[in-house]
C-alpha atoms as a PDB file:
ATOM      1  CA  UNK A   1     -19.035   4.978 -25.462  1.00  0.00           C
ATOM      2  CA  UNK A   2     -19.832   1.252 -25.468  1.00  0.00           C
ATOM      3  CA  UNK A   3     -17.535   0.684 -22.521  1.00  0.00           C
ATOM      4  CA  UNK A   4     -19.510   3.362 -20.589  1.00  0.00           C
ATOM      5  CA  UNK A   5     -22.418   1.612 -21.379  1.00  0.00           C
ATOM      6  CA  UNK A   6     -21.620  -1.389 -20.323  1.00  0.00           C
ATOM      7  CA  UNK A   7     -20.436   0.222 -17.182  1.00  0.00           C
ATOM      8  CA  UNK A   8     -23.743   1.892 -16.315  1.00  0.00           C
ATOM      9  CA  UNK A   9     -25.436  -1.518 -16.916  1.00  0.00           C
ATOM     10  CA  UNK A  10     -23.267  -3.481 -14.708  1.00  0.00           C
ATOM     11  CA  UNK A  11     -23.550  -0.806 -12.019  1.00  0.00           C
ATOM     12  CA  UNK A  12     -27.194  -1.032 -12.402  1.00  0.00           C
ATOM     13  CA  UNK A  13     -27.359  -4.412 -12.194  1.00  0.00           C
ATOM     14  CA  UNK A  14     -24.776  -4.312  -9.331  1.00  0.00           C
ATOM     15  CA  UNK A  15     -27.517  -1.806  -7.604  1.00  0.00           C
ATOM     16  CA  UNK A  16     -30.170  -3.940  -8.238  1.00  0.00           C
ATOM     17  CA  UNK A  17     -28.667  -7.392  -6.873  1.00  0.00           C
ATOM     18  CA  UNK A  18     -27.354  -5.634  -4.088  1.00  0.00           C
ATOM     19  CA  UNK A  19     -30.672  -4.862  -2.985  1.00  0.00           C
ATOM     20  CA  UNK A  20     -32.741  -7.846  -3.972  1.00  0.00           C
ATOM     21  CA  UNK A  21     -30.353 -10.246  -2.156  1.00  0.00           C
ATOM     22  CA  UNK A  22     -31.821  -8.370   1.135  1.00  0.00           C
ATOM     23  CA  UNK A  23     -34.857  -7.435   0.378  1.00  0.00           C
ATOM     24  CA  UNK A  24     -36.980  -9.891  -1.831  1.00  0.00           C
ATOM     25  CA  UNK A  25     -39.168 -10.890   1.699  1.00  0.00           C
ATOM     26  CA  UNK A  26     -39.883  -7.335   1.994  1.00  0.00           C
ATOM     27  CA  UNK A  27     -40.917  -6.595  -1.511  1.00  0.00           C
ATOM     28  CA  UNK A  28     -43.361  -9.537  -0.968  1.00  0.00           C
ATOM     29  CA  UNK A  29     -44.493  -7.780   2.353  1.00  0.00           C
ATOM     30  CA  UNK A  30     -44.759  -4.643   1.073  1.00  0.00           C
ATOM     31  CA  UNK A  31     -47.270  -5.932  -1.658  1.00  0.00           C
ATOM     32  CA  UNK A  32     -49.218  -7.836   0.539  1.00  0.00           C
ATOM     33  CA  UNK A  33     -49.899  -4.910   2.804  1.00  0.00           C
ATOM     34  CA  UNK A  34     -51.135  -2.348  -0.080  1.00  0.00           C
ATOM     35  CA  UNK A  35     -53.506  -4.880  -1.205  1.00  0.00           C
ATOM     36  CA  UNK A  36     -54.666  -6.394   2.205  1.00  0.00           C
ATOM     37  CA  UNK A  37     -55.482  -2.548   2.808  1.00  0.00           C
ATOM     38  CA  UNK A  38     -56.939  -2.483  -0.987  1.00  0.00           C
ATOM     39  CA  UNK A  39     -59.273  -5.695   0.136  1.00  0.00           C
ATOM     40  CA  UNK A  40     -60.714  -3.963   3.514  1.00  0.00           C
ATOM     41  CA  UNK A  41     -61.880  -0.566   1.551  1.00  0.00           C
ATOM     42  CA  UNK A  42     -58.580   1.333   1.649  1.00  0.00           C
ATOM     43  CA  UNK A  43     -56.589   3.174  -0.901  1.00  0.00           C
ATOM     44  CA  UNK A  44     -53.193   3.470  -1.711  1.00  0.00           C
ATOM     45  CA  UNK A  45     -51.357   7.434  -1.587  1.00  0.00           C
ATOM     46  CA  UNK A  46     -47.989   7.503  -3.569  1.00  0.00           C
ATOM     47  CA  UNK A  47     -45.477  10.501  -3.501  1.00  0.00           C
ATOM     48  CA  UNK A  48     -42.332  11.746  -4.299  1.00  0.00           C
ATOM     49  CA  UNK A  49     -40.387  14.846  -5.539  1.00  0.00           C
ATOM     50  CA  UNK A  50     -38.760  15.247  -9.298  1.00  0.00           C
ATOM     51  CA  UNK A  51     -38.195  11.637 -10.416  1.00  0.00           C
ATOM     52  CA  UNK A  52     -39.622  10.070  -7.314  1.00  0.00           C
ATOM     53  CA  UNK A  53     -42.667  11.871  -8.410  1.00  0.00           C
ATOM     54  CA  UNK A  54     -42.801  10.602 -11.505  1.00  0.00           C
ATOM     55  CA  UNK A  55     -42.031   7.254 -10.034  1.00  0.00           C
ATOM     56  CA  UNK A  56     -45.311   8.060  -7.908  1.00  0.00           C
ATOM     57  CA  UNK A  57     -47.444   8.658 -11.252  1.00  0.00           C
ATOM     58  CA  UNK A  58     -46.151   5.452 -13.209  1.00  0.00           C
ATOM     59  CA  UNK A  59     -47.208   3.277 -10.104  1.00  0.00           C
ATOM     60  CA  UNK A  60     -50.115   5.003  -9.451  1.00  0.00           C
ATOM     61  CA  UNK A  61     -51.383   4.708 -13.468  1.00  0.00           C
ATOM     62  CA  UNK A  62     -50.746   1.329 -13.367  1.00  0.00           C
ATOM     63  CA  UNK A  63     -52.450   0.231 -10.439  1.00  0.00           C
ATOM     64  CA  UNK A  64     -55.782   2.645 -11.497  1.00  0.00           C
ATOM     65  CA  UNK A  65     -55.548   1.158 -14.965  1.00  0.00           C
ATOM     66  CA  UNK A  66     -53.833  -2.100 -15.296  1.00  0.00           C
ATOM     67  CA  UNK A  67     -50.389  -3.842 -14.982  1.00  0.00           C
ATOM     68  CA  UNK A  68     -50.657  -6.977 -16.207  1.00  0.00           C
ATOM     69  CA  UNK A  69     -54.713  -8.335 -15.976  1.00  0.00           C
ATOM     70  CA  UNK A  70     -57.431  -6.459 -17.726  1.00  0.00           C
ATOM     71  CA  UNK A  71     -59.283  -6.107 -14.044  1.00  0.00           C
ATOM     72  CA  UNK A  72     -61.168  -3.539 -11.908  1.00  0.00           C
ATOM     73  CA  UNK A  73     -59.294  -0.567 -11.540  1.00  0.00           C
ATOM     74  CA  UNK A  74     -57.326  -0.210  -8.305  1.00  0.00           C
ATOM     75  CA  UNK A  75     -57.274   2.792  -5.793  1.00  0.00           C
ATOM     76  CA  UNK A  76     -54.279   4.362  -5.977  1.00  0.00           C
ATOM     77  CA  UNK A  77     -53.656   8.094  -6.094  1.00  0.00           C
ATOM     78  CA  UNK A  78     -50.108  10.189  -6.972  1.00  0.00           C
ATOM     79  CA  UNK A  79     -50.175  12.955  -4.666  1.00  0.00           C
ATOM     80  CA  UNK A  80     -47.785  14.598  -6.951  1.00  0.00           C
ATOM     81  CA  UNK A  81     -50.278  15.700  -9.685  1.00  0.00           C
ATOM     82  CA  UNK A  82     -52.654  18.380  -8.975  1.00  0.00           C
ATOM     83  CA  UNK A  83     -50.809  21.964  -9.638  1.00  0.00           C
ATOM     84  CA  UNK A  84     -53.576  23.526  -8.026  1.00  0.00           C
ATOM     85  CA  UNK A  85     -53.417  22.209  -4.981  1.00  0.00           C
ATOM     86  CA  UNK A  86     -49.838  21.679  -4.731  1.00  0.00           C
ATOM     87  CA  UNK A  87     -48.953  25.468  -5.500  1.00  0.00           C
ATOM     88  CA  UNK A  88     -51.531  26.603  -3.254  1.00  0.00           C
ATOM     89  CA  UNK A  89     -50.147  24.627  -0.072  1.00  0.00           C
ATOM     90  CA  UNK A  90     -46.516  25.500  -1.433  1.00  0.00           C
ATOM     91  CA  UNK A  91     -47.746  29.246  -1.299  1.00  0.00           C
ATOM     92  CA  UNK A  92     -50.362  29.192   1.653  1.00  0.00           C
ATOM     93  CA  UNK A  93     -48.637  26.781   4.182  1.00  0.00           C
ATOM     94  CA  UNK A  94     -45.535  25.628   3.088  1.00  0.00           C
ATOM     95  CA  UNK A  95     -43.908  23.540  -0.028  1.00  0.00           C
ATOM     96  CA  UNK A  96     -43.230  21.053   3.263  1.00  0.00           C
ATOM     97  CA  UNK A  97     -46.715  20.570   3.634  1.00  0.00           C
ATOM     98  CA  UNK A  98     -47.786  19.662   0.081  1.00  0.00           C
ATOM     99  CA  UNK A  99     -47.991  15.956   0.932  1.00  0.00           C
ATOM    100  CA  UNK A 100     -48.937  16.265   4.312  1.00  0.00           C
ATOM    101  CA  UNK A 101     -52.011  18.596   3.738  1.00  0.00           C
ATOM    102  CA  UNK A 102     -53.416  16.126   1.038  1.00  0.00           C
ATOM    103  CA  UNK A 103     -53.032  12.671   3.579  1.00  0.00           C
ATOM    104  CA  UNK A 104     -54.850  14.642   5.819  1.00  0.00           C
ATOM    105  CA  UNK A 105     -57.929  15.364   3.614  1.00  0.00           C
ATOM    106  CA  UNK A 106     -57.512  12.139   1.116  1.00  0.00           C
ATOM    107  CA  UNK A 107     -55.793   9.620   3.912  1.00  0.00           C
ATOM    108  CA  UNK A 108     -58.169   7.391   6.589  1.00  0.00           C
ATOM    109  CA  UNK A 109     -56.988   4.824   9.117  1.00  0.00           C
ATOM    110  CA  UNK A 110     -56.640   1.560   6.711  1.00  0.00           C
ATOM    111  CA  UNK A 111     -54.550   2.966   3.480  1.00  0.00           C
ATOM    112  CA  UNK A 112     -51.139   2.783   3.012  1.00  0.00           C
ATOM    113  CA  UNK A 113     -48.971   5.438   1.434  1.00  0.00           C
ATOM    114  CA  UNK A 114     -46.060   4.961  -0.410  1.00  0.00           C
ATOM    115  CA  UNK A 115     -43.226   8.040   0.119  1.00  0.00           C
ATOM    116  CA  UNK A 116     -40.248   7.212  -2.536  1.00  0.00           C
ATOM    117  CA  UNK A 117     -37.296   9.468  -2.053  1.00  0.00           C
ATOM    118  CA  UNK A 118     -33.853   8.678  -3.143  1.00  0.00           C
ATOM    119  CA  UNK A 119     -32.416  10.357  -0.144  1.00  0.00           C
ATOM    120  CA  UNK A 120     -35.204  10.128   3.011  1.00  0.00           C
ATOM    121  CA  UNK A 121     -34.175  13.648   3.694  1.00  0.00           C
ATOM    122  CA  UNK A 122     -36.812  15.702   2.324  1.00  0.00           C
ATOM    123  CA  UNK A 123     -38.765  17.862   4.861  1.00  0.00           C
ATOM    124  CA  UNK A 124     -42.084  17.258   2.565  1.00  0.00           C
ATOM    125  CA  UNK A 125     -42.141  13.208   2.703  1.00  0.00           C
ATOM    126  CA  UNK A 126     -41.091  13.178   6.492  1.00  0.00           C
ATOM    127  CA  UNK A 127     -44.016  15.730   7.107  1.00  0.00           C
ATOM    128  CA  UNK A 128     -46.351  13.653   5.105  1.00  0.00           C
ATOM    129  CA  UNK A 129     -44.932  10.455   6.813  1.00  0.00           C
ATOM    130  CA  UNK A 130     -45.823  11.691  10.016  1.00  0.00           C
ATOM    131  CA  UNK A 131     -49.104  12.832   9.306  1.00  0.00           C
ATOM    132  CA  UNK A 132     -49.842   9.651   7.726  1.00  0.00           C
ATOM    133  CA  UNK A 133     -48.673   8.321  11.207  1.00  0.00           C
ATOM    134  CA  UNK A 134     -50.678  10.295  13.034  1.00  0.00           C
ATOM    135  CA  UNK A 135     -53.934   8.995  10.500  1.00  0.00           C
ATOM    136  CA  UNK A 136     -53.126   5.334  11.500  1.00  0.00           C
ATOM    137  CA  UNK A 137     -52.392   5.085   7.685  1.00  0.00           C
ATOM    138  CA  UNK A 138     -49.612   2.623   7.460  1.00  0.00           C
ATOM    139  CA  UNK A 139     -46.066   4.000   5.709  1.00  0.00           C
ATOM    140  CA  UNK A 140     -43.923   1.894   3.388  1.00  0.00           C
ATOM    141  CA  UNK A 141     -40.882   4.186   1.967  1.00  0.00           C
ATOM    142  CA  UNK A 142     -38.830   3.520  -0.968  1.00  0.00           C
ATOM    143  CA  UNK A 143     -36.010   4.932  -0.509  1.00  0.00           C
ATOM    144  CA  UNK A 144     -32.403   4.818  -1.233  1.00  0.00           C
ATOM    145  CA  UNK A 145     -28.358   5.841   0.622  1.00  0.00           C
ATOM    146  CA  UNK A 146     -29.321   4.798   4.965  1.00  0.00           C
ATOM    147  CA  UNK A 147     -32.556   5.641   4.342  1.00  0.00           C
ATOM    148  CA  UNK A 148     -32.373   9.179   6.104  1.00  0.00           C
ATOM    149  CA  UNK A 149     -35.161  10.666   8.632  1.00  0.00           C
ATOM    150  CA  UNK A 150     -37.588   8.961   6.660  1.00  0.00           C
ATOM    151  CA  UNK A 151     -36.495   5.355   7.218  1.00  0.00           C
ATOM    152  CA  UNK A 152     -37.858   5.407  10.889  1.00  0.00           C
ATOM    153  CA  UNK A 153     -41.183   6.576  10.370  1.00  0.00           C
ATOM    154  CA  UNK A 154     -41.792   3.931   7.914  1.00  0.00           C
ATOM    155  CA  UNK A 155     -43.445   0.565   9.056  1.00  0.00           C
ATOM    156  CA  UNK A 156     -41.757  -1.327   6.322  1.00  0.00           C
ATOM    157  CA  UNK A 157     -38.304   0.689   4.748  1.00  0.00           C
ATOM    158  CA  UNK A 158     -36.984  -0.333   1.404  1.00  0.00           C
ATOM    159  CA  UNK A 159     -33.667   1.189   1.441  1.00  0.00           C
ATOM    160  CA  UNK A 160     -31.449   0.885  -2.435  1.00  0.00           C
ATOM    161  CA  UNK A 161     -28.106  -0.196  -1.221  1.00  0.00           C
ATOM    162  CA  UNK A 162     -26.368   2.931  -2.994  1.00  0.00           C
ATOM    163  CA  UNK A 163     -24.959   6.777  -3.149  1.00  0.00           C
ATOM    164  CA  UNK A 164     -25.935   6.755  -6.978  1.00  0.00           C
ATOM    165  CA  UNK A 165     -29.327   8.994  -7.300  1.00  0.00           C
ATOM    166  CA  UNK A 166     -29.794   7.069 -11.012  1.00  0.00           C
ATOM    167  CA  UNK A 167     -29.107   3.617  -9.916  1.00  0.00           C
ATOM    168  CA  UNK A 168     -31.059   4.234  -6.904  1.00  0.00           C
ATOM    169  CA  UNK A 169     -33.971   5.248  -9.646  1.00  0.00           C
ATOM    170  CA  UNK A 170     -33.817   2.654 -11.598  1.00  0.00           C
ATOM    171  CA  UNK A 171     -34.233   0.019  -8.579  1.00  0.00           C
ATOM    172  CA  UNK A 172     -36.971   1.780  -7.467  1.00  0.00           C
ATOM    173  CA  UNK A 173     -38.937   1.556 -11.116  1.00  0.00           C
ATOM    174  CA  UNK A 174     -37.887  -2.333 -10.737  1.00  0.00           C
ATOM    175  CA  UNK A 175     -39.142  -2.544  -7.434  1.00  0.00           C
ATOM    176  CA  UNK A 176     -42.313  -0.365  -8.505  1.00  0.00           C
ATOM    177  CA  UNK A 177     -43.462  -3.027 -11.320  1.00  0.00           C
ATOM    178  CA  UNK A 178     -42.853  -5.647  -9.252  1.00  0.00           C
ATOM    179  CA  UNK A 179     -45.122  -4.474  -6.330  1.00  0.00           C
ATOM    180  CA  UNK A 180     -47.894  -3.445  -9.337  1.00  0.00           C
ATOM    181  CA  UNK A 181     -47.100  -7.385 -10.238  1.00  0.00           C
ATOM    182  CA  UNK A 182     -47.895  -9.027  -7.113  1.00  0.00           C
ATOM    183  CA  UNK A 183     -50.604  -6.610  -6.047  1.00  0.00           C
ATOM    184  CA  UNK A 184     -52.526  -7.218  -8.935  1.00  0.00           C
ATOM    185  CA  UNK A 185     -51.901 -11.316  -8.299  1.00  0.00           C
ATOM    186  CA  UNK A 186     -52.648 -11.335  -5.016  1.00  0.00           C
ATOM    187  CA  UNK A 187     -56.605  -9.423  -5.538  1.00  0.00           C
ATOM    188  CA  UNK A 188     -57.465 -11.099  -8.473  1.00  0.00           C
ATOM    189  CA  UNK A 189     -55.253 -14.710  -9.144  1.00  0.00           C
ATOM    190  CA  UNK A 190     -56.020 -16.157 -11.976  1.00  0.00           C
END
């Protein structure tokens, strides 16, 4: 068991590297965006399915309470939370729509959304991706393998360097705190 461990933990660090050796500049640009939009008015829309959704929650909780700084609460909504809605547009229009359907009625030209999928092949975050498009909302995925059909809709792509759905997880939690981090710096520095 201990060797395992260590295993998973190297591989997660391996992940994590990996991606970070690529991709710090575009962490960096990727926080400065959300909270450029967050200083002209806008809000930030977050979603994903099973984990990615949960990923969606934890970022959005932190940003609406606080990360680091006791501050004024940040916009930032999971679109991953209301049953209501999301069984109704599963059973009225489509579960591919139940992203889409709330950019269109929560999104305005000026926010940014956030679509994290390990894969970039699921019909509801390219939907939502290119309705958020089609709102001149901007689109920064988090995603993980090449990316998949959701890589080019996004105007910045964040693509895990890896086959491994958990490792691919777990860099996207990293990567999640550290855009909360520098979000929350860059509005209110101390």
């Amino acid at each position: 068991m201990t060797e395992r461990i260590s295993t998973i933990v190297a591989d997660s660090v391996d992940v994590k590297q990996r991606f970070f050796a690529k991709h710090t500049v575009d962490v960096e640009v990727g926080a400065e965006i959300i909270a450029g939009a967050v200083k002209s008015g806008g809000k930030l829309l977050i979603f994903g399915n099973g984990g990615s959704a949960a990923d969606a929650q934890h970022i959005a909780g932190e940003l609406v309470n606080r990360f680091l700084q006791q501050r004024k609460a940040l916009p930032a909504i999971a679109l991953t939370t209301d049953g209501g809605v999301l069984t109704c547009i599963a059973n009225g229009t489509g579960f591919e729509n139940v992203f889409a359907r709330q950019m269109e009625a929560l999104g305005h030209e000026g926010d940014v959304c956030l679509a994290i999928s390990t894969s970039g092949q699921s019909a509801n975050i390219v939907v939502a991706c290119e309705q958020a498009r089609s709102q001149g909302i901007k689109v920064i995925g988090l995603l993980g393998r090449d990316g998949g059909k959701v890589a080019p809709l996004c105007d910045l792509a964040l693509i895990v360097p890896s086959d491994d759905t958990q490792r691919i997880q777990e860099t996207h939690n990293l990567i999640g705190h550290i855009l909360c981090e520098l979000i929350e710096s860059n509005i209110f520095p101390q």
